[in-house]
C-alpha atoms as a PDB file:
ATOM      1  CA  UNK A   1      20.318 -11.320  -0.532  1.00  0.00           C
ATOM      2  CA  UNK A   2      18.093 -13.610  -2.426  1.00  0.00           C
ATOM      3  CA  UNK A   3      15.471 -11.410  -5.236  1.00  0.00           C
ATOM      4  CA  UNK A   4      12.825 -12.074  -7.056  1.00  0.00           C
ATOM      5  CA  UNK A   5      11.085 -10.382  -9.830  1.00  0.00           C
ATOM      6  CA  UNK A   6       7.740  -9.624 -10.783  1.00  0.00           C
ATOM      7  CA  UNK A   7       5.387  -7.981 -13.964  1.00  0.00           C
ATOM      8  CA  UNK A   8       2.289  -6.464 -13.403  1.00  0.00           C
ATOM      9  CA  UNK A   9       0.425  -3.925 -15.793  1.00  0.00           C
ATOM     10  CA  UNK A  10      -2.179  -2.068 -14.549  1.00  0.00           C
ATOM     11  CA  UNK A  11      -3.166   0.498 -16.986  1.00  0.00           C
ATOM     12  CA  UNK A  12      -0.724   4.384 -16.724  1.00  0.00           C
ATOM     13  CA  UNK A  13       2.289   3.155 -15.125  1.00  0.00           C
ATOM     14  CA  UNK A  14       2.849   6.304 -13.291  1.00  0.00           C
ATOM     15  CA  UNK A  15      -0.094   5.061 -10.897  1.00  0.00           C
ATOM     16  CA  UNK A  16       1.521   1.826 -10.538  1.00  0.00           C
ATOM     17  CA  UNK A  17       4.503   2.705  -8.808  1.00  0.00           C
ATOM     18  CA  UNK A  18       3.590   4.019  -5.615  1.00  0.00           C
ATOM     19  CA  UNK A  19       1.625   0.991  -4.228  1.00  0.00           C
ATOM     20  CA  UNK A  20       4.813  -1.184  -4.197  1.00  0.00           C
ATOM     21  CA  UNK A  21       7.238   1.421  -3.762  1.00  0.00           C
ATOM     22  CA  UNK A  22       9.166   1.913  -0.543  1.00  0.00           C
ATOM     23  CA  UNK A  23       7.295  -1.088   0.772  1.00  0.00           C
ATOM     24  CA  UNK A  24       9.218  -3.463   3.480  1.00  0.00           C
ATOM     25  CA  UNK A  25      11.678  -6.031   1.100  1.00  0.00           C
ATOM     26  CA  UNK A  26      10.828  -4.000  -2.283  1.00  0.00           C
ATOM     27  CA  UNK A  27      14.142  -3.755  -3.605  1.00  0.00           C
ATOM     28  CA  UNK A  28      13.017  -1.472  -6.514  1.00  0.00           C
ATOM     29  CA  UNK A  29      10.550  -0.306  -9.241  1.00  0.00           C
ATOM     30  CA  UNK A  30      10.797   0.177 -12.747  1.00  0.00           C
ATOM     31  CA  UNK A  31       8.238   1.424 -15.634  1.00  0.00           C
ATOM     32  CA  UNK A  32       8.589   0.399 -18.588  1.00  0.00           C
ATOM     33  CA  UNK A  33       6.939  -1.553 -21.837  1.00  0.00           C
ATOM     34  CA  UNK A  34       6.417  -5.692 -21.681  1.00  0.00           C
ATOM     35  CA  UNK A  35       4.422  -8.154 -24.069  1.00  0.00           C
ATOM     36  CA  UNK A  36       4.994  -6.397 -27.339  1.00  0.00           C
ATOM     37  CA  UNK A  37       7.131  -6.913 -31.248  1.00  0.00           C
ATOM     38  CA  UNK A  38       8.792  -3.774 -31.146  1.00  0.00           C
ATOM     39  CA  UNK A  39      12.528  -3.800 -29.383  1.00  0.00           C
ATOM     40  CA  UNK A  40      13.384  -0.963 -27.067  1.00  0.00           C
ATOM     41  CA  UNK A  41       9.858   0.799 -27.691  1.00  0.00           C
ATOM     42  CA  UNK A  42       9.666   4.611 -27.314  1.00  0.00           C
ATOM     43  CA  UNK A  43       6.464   5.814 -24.950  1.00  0.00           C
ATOM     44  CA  UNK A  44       5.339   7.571 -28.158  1.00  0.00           C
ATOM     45  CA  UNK A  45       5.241   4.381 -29.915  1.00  0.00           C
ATOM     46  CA  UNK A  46       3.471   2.245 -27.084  1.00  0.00           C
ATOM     47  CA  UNK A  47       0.721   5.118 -26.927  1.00  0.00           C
ATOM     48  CA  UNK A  48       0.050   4.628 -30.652  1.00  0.00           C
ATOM     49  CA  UNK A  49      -0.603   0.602 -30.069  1.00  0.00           C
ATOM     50  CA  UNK A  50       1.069   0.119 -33.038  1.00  0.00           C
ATOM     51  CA  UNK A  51       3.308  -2.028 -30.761  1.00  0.00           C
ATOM     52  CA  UNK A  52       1.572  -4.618 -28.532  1.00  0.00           C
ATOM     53  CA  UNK A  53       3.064  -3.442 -25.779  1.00  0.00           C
ATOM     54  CA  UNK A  54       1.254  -2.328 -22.144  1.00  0.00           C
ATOM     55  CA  UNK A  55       2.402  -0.033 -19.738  1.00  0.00           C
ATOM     56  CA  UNK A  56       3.680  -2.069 -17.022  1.00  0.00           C
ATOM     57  CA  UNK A  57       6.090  -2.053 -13.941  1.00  0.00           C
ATOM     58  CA  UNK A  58       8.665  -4.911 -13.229  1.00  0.00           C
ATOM     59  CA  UNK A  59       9.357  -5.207  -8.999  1.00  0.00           C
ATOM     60  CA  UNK A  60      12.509  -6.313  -7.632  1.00  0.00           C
ATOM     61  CA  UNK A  61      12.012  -8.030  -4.055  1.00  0.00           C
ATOM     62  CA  UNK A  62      13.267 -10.077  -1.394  1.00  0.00           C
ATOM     63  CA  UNK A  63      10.767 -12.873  -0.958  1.00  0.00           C
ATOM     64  CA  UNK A  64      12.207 -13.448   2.574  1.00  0.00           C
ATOM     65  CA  UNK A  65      10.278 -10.453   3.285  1.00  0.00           C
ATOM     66  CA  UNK A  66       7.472  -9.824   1.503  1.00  0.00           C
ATOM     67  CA  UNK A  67       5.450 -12.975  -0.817  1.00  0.00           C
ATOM     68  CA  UNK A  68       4.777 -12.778  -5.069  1.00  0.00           C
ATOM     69  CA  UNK A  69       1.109 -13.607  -3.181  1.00  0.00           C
ATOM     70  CA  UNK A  70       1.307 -10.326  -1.352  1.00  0.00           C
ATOM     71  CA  UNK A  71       2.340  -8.474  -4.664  1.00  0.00           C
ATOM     72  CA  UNK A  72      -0.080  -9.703  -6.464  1.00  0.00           C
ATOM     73  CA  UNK A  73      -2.987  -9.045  -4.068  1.00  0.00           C
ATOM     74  CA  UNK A  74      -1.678  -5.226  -3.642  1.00  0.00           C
ATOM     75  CA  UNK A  75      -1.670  -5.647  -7.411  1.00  0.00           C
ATOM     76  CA  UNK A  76      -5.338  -6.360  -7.193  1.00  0.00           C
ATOM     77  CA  UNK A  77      -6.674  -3.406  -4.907  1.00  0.00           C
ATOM     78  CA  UNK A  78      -4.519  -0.670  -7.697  1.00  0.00           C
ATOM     79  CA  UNK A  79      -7.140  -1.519 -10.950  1.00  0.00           C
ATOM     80  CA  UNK A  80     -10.664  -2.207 -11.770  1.00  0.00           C
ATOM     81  CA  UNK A  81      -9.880  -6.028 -13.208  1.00  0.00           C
ATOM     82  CA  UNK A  82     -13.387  -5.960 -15.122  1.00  0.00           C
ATOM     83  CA  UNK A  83     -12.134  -3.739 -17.626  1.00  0.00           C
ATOM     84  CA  UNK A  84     -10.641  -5.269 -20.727  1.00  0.00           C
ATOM     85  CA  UNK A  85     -10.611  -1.533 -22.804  1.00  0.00           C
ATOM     86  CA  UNK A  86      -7.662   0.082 -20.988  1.00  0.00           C
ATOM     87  CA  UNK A  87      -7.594   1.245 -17.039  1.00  0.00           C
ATOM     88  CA  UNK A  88     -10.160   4.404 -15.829  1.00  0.00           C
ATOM     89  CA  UNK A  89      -9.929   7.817 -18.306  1.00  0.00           C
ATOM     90  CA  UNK A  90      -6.973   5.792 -20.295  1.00  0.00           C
ATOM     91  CA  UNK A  91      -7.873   3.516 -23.262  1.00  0.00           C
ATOM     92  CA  UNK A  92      -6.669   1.288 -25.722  1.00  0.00           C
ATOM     93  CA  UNK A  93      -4.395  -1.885 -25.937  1.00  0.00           C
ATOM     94  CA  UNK A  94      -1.253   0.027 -24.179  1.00  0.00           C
ATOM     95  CA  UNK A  95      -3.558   0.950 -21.361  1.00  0.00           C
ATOM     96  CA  UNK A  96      -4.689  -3.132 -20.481  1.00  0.00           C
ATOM     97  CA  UNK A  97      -3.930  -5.465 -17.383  1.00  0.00           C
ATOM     98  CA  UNK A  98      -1.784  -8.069 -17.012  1.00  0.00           C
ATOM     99  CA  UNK A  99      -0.161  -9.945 -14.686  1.00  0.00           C
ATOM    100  CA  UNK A 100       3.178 -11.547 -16.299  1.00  0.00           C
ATOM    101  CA  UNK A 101       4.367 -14.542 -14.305  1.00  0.00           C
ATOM    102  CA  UNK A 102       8.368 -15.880 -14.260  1.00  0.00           C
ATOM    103  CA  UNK A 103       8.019 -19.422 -12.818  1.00  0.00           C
ATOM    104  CA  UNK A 104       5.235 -22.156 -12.477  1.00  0.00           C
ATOM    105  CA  UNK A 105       5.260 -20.830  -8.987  1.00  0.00           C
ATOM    106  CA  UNK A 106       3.933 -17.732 -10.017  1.00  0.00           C
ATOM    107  CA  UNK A 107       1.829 -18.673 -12.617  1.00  0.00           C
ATOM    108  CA  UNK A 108       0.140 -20.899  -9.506  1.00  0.00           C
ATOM    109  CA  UNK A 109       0.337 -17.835  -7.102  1.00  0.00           C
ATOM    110  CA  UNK A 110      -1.670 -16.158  -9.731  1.00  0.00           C
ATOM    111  CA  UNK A 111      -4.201 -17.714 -10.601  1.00  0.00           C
ATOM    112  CA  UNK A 112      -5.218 -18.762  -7.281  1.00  0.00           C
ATOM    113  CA  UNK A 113      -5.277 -15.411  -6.462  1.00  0.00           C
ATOM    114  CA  UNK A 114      -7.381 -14.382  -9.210  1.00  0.00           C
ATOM    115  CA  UNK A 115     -10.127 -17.690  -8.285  1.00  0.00           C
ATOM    116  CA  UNK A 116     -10.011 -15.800  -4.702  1.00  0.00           C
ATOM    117  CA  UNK A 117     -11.207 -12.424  -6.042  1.00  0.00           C
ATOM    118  CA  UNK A 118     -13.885 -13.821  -8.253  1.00  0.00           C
ATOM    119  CA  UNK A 119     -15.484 -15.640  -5.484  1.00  0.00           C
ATOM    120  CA  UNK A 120     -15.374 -12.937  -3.248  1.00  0.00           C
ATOM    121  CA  UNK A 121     -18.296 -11.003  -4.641  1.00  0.00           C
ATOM    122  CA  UNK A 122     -16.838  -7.839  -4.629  1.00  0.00           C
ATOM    123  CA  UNK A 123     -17.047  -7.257  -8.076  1.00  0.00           C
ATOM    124  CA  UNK A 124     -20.399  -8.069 -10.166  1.00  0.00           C
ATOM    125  CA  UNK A 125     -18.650  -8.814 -13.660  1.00  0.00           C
ATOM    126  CA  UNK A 126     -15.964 -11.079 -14.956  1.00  0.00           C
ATOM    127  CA  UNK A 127     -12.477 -10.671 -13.544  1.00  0.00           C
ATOM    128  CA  UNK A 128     -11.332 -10.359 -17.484  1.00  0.00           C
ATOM    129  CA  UNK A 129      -7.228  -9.540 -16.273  1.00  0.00           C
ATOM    130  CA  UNK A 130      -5.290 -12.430 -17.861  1.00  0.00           C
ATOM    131  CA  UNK A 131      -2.296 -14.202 -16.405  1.00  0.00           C
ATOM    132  CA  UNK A 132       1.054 -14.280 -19.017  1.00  0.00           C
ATOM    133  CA  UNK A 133       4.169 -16.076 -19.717  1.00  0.00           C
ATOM    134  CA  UNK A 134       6.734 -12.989 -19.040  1.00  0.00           C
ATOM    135  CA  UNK A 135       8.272 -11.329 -22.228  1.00  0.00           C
ATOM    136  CA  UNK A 136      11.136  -9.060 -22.581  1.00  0.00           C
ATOM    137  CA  UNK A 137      10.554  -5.904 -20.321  1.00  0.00           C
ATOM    138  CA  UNK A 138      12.294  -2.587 -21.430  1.00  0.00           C
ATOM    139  CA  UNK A 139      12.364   0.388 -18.774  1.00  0.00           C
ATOM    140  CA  UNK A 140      10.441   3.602 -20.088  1.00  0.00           C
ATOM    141  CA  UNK A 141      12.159   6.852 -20.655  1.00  0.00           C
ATOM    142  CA  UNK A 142      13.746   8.569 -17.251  1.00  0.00           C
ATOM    143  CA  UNK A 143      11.215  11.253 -17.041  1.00  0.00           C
ATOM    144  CA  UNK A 144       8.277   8.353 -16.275  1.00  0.00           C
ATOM    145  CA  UNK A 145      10.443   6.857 -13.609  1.00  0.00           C
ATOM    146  CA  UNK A 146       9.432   7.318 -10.432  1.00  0.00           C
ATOM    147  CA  UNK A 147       6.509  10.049 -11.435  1.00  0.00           C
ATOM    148  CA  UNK A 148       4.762  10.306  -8.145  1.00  0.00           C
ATOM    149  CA  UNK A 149       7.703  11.769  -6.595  1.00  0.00           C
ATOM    150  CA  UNK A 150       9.041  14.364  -9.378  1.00  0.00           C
ATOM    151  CA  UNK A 151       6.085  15.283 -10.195  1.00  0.00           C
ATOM    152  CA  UNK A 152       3.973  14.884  -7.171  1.00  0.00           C
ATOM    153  CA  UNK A 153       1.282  17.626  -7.533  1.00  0.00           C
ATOM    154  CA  UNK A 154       0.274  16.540 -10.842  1.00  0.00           C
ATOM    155  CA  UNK A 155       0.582  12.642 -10.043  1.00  0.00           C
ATOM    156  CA  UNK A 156      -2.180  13.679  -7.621  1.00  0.00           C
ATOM    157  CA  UNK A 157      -4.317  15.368  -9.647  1.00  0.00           C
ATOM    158  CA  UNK A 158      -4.157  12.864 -12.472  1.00  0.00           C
ATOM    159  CA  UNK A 159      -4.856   9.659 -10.073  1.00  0.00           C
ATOM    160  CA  UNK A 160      -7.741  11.849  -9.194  1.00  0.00           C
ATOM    161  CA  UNK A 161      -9.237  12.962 -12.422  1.00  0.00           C
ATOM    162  CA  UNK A 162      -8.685   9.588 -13.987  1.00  0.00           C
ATOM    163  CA  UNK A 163     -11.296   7.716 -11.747  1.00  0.00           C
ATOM    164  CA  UNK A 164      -8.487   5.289 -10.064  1.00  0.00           C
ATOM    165  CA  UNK A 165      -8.225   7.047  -7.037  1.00  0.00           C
ATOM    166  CA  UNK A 166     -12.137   6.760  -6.261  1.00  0.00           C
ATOM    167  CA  UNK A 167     -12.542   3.806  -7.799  1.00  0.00           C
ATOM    168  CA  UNK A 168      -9.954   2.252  -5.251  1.00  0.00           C
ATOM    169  CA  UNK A 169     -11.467   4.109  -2.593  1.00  0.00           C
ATOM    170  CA  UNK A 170     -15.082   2.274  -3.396  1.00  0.00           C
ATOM    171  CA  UNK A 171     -14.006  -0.984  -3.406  1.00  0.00           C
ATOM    172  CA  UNK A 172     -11.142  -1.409  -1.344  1.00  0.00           C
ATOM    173  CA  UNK A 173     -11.620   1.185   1.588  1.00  0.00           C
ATOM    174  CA  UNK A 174     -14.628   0.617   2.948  1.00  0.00           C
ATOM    175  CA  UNK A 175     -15.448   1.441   7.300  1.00  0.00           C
ATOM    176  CA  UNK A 176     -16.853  -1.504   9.122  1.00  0.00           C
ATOM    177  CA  UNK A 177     -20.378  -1.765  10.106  1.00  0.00           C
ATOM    178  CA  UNK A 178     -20.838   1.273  13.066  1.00  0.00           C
ATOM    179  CA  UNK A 179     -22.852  -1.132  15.429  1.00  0.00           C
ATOM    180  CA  UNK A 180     -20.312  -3.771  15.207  1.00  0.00           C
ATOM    181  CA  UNK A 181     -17.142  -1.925  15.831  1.00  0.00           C
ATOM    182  CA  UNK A 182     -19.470  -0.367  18.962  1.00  0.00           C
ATOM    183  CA  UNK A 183     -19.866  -4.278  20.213  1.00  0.00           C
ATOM    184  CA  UNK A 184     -15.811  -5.310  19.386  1.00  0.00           C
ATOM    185  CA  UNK A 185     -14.121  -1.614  20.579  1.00  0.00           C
ATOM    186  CA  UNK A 186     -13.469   0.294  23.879  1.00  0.00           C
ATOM    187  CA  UNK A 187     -15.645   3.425  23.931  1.00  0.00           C
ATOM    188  CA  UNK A 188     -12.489   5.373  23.691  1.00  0.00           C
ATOM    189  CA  UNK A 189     -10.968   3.227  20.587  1.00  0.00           C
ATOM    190  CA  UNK A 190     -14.317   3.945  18.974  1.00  0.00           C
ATOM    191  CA  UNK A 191     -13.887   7.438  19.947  1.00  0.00           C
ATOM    192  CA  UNK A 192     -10.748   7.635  18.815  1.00  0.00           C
ATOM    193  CA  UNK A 193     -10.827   5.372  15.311  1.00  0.00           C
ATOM    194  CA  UNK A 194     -14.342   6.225  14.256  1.00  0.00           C
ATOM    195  CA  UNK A 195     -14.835  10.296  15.259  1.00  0.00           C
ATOM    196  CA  UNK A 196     -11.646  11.053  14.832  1.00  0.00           C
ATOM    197  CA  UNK A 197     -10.948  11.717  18.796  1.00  0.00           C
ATOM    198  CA  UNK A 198      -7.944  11.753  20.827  1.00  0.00           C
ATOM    199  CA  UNK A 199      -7.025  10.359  23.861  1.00  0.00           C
ATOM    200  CA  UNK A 200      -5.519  12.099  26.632  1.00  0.00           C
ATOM    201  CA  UNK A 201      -1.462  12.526  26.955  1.00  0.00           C
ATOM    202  CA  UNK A 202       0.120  10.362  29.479  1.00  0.00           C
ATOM    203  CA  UNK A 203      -2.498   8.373  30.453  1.00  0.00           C
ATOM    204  CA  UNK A 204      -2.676   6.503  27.799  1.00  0.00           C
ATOM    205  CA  UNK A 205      -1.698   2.365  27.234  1.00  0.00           C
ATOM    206  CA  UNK A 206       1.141   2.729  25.003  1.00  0.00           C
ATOM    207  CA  UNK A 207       2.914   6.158  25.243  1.00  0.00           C
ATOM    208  CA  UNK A 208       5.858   4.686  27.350  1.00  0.00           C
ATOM    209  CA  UNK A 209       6.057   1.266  26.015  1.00  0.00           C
ATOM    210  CA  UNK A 210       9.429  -0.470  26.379  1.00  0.00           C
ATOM    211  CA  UNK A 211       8.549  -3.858  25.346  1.00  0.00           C
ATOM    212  CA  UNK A 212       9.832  -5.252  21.796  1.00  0.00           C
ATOM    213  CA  UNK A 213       6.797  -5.798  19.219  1.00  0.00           C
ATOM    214  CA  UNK A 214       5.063  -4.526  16.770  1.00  0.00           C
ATOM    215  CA  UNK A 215       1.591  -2.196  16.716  1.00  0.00           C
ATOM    216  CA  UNK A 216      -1.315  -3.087  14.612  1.00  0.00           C
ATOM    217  CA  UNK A 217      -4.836  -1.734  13.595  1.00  0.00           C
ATOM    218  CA  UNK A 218      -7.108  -2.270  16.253  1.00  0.00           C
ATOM    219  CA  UNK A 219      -9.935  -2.662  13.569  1.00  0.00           C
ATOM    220  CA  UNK A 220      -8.594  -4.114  10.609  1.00  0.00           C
ATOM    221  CA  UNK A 221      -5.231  -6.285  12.332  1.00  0.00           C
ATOM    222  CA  UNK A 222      -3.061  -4.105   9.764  1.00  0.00           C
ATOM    223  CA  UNK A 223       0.269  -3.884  10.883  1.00  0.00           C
ATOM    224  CA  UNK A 224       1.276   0.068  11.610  1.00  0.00           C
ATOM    225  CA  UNK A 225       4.665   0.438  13.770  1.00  0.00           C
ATOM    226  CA  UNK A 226       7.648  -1.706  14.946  1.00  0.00           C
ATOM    227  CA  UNK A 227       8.852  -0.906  18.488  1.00  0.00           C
ATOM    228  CA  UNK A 228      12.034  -0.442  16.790  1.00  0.00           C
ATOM    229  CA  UNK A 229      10.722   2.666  15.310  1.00  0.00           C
ATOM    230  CA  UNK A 230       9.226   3.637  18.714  1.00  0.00           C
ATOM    231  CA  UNK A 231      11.055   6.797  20.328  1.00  0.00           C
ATOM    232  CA  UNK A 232      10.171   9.089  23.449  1.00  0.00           C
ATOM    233  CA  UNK A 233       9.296  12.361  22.095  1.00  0.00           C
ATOM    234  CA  UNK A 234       8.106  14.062  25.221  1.00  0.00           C
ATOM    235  CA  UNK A 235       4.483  14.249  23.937  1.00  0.00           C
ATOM    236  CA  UNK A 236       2.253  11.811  26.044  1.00  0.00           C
ATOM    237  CA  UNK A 237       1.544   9.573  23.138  1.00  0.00           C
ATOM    238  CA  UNK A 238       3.421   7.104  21.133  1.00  0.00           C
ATOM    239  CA  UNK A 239       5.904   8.001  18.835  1.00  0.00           C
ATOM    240  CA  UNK A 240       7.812   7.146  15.628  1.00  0.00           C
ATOM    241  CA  UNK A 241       9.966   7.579  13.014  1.00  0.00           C
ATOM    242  CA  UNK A 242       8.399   5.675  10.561  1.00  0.00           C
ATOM    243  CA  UNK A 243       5.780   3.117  10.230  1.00  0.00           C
ATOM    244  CA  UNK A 244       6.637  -0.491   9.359  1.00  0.00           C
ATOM    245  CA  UNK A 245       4.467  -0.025   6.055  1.00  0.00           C
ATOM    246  CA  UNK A 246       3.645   2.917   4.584  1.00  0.00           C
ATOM    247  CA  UNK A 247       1.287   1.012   1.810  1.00  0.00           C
ATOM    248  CA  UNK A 248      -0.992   0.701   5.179  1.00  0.00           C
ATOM    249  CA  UNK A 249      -1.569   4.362   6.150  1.00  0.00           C
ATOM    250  CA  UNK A 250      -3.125   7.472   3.894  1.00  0.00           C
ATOM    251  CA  UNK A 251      -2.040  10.449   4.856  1.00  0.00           C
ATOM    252  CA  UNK A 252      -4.702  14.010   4.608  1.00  0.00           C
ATOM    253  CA  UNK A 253      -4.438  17.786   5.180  1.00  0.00           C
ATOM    254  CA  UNK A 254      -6.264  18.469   8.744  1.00  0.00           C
ATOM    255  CA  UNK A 255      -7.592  22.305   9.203  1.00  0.00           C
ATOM    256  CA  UNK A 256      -9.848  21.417  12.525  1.00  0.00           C
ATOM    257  CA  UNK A 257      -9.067  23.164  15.612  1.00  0.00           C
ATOM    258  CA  UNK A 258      -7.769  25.825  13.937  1.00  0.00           C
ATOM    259  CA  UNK A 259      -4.292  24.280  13.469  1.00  0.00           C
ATOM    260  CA  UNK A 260      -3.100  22.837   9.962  1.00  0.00           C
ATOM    261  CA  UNK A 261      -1.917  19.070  10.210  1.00  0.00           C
ATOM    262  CA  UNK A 262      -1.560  15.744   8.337  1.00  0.00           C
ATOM    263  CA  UNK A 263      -3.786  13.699   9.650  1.00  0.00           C
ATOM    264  CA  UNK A 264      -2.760   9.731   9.594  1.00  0.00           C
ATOM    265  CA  UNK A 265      -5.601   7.283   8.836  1.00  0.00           C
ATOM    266  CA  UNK A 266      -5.425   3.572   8.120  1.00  0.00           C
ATOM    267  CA  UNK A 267      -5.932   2.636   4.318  1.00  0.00           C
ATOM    268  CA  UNK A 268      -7.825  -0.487   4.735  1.00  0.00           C
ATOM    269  CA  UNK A 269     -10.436   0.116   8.117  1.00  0.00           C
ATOM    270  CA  UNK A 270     -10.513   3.977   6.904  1.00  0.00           C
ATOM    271  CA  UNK A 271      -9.695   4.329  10.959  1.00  0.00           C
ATOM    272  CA  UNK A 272      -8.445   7.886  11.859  1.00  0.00           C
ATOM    273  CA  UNK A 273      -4.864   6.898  14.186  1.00  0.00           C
ATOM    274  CA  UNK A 274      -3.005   9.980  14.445  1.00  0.00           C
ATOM    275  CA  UNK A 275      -0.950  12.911  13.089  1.00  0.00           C
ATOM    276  CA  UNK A 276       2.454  13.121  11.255  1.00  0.00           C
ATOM    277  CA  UNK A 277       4.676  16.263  12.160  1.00  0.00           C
ATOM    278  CA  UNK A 278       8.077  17.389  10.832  1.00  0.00           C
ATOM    279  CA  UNK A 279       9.912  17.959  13.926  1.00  0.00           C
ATOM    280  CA  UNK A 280      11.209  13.951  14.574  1.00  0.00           C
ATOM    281  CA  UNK A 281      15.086  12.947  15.044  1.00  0.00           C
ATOM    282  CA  UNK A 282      16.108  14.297  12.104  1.00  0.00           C
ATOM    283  CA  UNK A 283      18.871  11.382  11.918  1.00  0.00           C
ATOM    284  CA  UNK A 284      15.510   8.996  11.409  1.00  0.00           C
ATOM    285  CA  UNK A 285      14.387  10.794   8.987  1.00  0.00           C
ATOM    286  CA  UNK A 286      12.658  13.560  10.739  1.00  0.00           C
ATOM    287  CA  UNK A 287       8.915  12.383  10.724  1.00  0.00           C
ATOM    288  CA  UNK A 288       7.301  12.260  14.089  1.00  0.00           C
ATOM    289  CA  UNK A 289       3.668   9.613  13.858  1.00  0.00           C
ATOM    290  CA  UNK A 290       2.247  10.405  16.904  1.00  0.00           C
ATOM    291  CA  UNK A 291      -0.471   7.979  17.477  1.00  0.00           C
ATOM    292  CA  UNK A 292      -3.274   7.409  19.841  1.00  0.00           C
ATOM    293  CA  UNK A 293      -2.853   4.296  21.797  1.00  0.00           C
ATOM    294  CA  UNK A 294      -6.637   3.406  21.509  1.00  0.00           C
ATOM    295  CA  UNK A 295      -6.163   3.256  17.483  1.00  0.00           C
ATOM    296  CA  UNK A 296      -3.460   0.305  17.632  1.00  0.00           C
ATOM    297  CA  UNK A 297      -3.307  -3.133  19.518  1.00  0.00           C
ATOM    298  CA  UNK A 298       0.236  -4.421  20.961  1.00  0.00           C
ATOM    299  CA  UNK A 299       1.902  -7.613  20.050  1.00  0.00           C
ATOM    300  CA  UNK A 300       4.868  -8.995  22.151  1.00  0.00           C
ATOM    301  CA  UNK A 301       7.735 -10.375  19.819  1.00  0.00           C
ATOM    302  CA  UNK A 302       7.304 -13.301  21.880  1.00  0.00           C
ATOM    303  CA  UNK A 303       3.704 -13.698  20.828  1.00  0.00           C
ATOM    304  CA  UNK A 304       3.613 -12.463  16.781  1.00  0.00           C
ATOM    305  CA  UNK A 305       4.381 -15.948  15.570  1.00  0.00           C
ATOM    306  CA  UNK A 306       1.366 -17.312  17.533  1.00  0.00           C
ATOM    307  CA  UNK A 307      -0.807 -14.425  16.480  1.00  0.00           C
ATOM    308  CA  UNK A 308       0.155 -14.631  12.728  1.00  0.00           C
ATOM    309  CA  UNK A 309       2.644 -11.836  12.650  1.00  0.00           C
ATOM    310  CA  UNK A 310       5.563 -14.022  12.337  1.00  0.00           C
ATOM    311  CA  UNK A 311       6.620 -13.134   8.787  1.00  0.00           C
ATOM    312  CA  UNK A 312       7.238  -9.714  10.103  1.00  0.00           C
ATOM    313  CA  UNK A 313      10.132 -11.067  12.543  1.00  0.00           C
ATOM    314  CA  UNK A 314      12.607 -10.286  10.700  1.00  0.00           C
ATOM    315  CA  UNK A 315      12.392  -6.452  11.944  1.00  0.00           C
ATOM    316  CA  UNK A 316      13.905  -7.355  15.215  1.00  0.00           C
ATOM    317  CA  UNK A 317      16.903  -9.217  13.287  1.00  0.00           C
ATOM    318  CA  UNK A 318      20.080  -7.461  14.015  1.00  0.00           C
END
């Protein structure tokens, strides 16, 4: 399998992780310490920017499956790129942005990307995150690997209390205009997306699909589920083990209706789709997404190509 590498640094590398990781052709994620004079820097010593070094992370991936472009966008939507002081509640030189390209390609990849979010207006001052020749990278201690999972709880409440989290939310997660999404949806999609409804059990489009494709947002185009993933779970609705990318869904605590739930909403459109329960084929994983059919829109495999969904045939390769 072919792999490719890339350096980003987007201020506290524990908040850097998660956005990449367990993504579709992410091979794997490391922390660690790039653009510095000190070898084999202790976190102690990048904190004191005595070094030169930045927190950064350094992604492994198959480019078959996922683009640099792609990374580097996602890259994007995980920092405020106006800052040139350090990232949210953490200052100083360790705490800066980069983006550290390997090849020419890259370096290209990059800066286009960069022109793109300047001209898009969504940010009023200069997009101050350079672009870098790639130095030596040096993984960070085992305790900062992989933070957001052994240390989940306070991961949350630090993303939180640092500004990122809101911050992200702000510029990155914003609800289309009510009136239009009234004129483009169904009255029960908008029902269903918008107020947070839910369709009725077995009379719904999807709930005993059989065809091969994948499900998308019906707002934002997002891609959700694979029918690969698609099981019959003897609930009326549509049902998986897993969606095709988690990076695309945000996941919340649900009290209404006097029951306790996590409720499944799409990160980009902000669209309410479903629930997540714990009592799916436990050889899958165990996760149940039951979705409402009015949330997603259905693409044939015969028709993703057409449709602009053809990088993501390589989920119905054997």
């Amino acid at each position: 399998m072919k792999t490719d590498t890339a350096i980003f640094a987007g201020g506290c590398f524990w908040c850097m992780v998660e956005p990449f990781d367990e993504r579709p052709g992410i091979e794997r994620v490391v922390s660690g310490y790039t653009g510095g004079h000190v070898e084999n820097p202790t976190y102690e010593q990048v904190c004191s920017d005595t070094t030169g070094h930045v927190e950064a992370v350094q992604i492994e991936f198959n480019p078959e499956i996922v683009s640099y472009r792609q990374l580097v966008d996602t890259f994007w939507q995980q920092i405020d790129p106006t800052d040139a002081g350090g990232q949210f509640a953490d200052r100083g030189e360790s705490y800066q942005t980069a983006i550290f390209y390997n090849s020419e390609e890259q370096k290209s990849v990059a800066e286009q990307s960069k022109r793109d979010l300047e001209n898009s207006g969504k940010f009023k001052q200069s997009i101050v995150t350079p672009i870098l020749p790639a130095e030596p990278f040096y993984p960070a201690e085992d305790k900062h690997q992989d933070y957001y999972k052994k240390q989940s709880f306070h991961y949350r409440l630090y993303k939180k209390g640092s500004g990122r989290q809101d911050f992200i939310k702000k510029h990155w997660q914003k609800r289309p205009d009510s009136q239009e999404l009234k004129q483009k949806l169904t009255p029960i999609q908008y029902h269903v997306t918008q107020e947070s409804g839910t369709e009725a059990p077995f009379q719904n489009e999807y709930w005993n699909n059989t065809q091969e494709g994948i499900y998308v947002d019906v707002v934002s185009g997002d891609i959700l589920f694979s029918s690969k993933d698609q099981y019959d779970a003897g609930c009326g609705w549509p049902s998986f083990t897993k969606p095709v990318d988690p990076y695309h869904l945000t996941a919340q605590e649900d009290t209404t209706h006097g029951m306790r739930r996590t409720e499944i909403r799409s990160r980009e459109a902000d669209s309410h789709l479903g629930h997540v329960f714990e009592d799916g084929p436990k050889e899958a994983g165990g996760l149940r997404y039951c979705m409402n059919s009015a949330a997603m829109r259905f693409i044939p495999k015969a028709e993703m190509e057409a449709k602009g969904y053809g990088n993501f045939l390589y989920l119905f390769n054997s």
